[in-house]
C-alpha atoms as a PDB file:
ATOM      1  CA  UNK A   1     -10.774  87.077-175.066  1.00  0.00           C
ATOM      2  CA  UNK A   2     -11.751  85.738-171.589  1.00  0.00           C
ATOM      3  CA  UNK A   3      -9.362  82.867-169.860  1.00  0.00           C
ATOM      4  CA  UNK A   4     -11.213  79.808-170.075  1.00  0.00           C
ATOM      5  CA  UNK A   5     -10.495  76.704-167.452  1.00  0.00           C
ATOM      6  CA  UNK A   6     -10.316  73.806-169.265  1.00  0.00           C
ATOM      7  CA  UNK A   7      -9.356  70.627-167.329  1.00  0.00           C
ATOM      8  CA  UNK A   8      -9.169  66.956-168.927  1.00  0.00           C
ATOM      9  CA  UNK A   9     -11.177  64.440-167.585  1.00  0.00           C
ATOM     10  CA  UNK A  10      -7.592  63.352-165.187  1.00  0.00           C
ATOM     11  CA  UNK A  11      -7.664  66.981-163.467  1.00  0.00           C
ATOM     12  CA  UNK A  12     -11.193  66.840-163.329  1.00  0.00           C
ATOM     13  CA  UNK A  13     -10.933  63.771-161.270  1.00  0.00           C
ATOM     14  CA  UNK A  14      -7.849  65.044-159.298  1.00  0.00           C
ATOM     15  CA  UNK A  15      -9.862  67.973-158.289  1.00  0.00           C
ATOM     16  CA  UNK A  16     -12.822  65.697-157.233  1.00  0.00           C
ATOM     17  CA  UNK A  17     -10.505  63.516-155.302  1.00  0.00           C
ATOM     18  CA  UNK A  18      -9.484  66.340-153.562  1.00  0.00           C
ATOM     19  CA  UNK A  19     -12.422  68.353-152.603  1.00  0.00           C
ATOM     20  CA  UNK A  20     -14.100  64.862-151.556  1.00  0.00           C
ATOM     21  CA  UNK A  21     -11.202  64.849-148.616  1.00  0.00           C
ATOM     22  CA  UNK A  22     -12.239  67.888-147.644  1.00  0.00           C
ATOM     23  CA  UNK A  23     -14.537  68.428-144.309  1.00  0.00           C
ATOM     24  CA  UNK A  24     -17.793  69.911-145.188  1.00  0.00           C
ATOM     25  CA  UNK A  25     -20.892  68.746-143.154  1.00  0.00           C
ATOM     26  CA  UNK A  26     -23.298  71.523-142.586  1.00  0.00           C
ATOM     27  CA  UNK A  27     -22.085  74.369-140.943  1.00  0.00           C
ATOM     28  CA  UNK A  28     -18.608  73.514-140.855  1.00  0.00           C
ATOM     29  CA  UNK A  29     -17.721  74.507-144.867  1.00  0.00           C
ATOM     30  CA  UNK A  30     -14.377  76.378-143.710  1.00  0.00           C
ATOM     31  CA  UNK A  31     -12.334  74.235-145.753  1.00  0.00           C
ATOM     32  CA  UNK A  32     -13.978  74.163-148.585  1.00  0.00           C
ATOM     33  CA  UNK A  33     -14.798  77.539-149.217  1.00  0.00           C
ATOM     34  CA  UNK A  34     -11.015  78.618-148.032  1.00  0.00           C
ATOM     35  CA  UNK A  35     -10.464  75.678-150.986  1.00  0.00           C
ATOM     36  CA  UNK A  36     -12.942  76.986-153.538  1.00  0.00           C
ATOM     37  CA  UNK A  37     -11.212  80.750-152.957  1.00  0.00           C
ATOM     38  CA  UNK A  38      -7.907  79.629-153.147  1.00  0.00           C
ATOM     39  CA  UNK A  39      -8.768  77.799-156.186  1.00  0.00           C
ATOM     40  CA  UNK A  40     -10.466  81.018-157.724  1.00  0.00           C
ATOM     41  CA  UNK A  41      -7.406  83.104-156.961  1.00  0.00           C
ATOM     42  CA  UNK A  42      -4.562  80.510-157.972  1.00  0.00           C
ATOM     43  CA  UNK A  43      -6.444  80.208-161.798  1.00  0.00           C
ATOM     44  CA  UNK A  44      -7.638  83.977-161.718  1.00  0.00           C
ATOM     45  CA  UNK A  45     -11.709  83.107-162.190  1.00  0.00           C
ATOM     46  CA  UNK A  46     -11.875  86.424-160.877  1.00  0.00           C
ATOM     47  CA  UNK A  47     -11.130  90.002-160.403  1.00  0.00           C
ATOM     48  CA  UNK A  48     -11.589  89.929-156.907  1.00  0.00           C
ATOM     49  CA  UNK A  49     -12.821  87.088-154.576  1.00  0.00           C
ATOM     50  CA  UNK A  50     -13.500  86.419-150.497  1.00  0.00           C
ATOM     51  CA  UNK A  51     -15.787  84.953-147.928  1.00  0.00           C
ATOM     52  CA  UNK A  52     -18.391  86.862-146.627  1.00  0.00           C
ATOM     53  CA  UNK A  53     -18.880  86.723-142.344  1.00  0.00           C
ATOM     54  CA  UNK A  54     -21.400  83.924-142.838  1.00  0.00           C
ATOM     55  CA  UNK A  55     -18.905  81.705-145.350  1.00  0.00           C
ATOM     56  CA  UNK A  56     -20.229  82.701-148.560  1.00  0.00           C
ATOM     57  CA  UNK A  57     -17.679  82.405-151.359  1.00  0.00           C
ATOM     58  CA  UNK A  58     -18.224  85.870-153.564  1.00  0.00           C
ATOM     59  CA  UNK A  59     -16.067  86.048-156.467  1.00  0.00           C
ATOM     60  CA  UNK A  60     -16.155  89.226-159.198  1.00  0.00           C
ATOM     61  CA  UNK A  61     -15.649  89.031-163.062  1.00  0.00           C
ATOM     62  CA  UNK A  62     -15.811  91.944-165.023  1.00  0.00           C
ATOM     63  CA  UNK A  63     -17.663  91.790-168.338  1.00  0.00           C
ATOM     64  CA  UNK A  64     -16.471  93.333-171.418  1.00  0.00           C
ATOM     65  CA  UNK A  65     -19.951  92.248-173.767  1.00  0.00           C
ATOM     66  CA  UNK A  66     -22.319  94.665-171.133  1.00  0.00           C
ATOM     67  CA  UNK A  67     -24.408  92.240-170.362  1.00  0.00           C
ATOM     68  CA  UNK A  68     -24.757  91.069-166.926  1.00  0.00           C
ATOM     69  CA  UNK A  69     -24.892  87.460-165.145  1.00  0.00           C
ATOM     70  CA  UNK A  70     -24.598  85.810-162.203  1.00  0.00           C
ATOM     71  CA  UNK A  71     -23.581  82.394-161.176  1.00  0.00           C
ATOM     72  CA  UNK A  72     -24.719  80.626-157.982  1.00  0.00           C
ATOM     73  CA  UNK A  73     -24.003  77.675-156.753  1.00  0.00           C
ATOM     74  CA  UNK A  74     -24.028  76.605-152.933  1.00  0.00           C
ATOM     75  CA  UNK A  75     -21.260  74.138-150.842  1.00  0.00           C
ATOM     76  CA  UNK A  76     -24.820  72.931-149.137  1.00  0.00           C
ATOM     77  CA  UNK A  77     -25.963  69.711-150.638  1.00  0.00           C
ATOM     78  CA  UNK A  78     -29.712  68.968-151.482  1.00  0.00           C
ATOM     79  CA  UNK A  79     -29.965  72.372-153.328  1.00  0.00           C
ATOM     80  CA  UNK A  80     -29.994  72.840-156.983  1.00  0.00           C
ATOM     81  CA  UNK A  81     -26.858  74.985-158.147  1.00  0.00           C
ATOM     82  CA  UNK A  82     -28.844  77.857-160.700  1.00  0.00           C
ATOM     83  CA  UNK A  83     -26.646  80.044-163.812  1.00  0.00           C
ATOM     84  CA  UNK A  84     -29.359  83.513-163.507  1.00  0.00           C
ATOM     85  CA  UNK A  85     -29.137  85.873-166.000  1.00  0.00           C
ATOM     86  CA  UNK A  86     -29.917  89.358-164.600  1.00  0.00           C
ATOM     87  CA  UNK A  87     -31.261  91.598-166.702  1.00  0.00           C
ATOM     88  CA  UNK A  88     -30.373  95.129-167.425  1.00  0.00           C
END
């Protein structure tokens, strides 16, 4: 069985609080993405995670089902974050 993250509605809010202090106007998303990683490695989302030369947050998690997907979101506002399901 996977590790599911499930917060209640207080750490939900903590974590909101939190991010919201964060500096991230365009092209200065340093500390959020060095947040979002830390945050990926502390709860072990992932089997391995970093940031990419240009900032990207990339995170790996191995499937056990075969079946493929892929999450994106972006730390840019105004775009729409997408789940994609690639298929085999």
């Amino acid at each position: 069985m996977t590790k599911s993250l499930i917060m209640d509605i207080k750490s939900i809010k903590a974590l909101q609080e939190e991010l919201s202090t964060l500096i991230g106007v365009s092209g200065h998303e340093d500390d959020v993405s060095n947040f979002i990683l830390e945050l990926i490695e502390k709860e072990k989302l992932a089997d391995k995670a970093w940031i990419d030369p240009l900032g990207n947050v990339l995170a790996i998690k191995n499937g056990t089902n075969g079946k493929d997907r892929i999450l994106v979101a972006t730390l840019e506002s105004g775009y729409t974050y997408k789940v994609l399901k690639l298929r085999n």
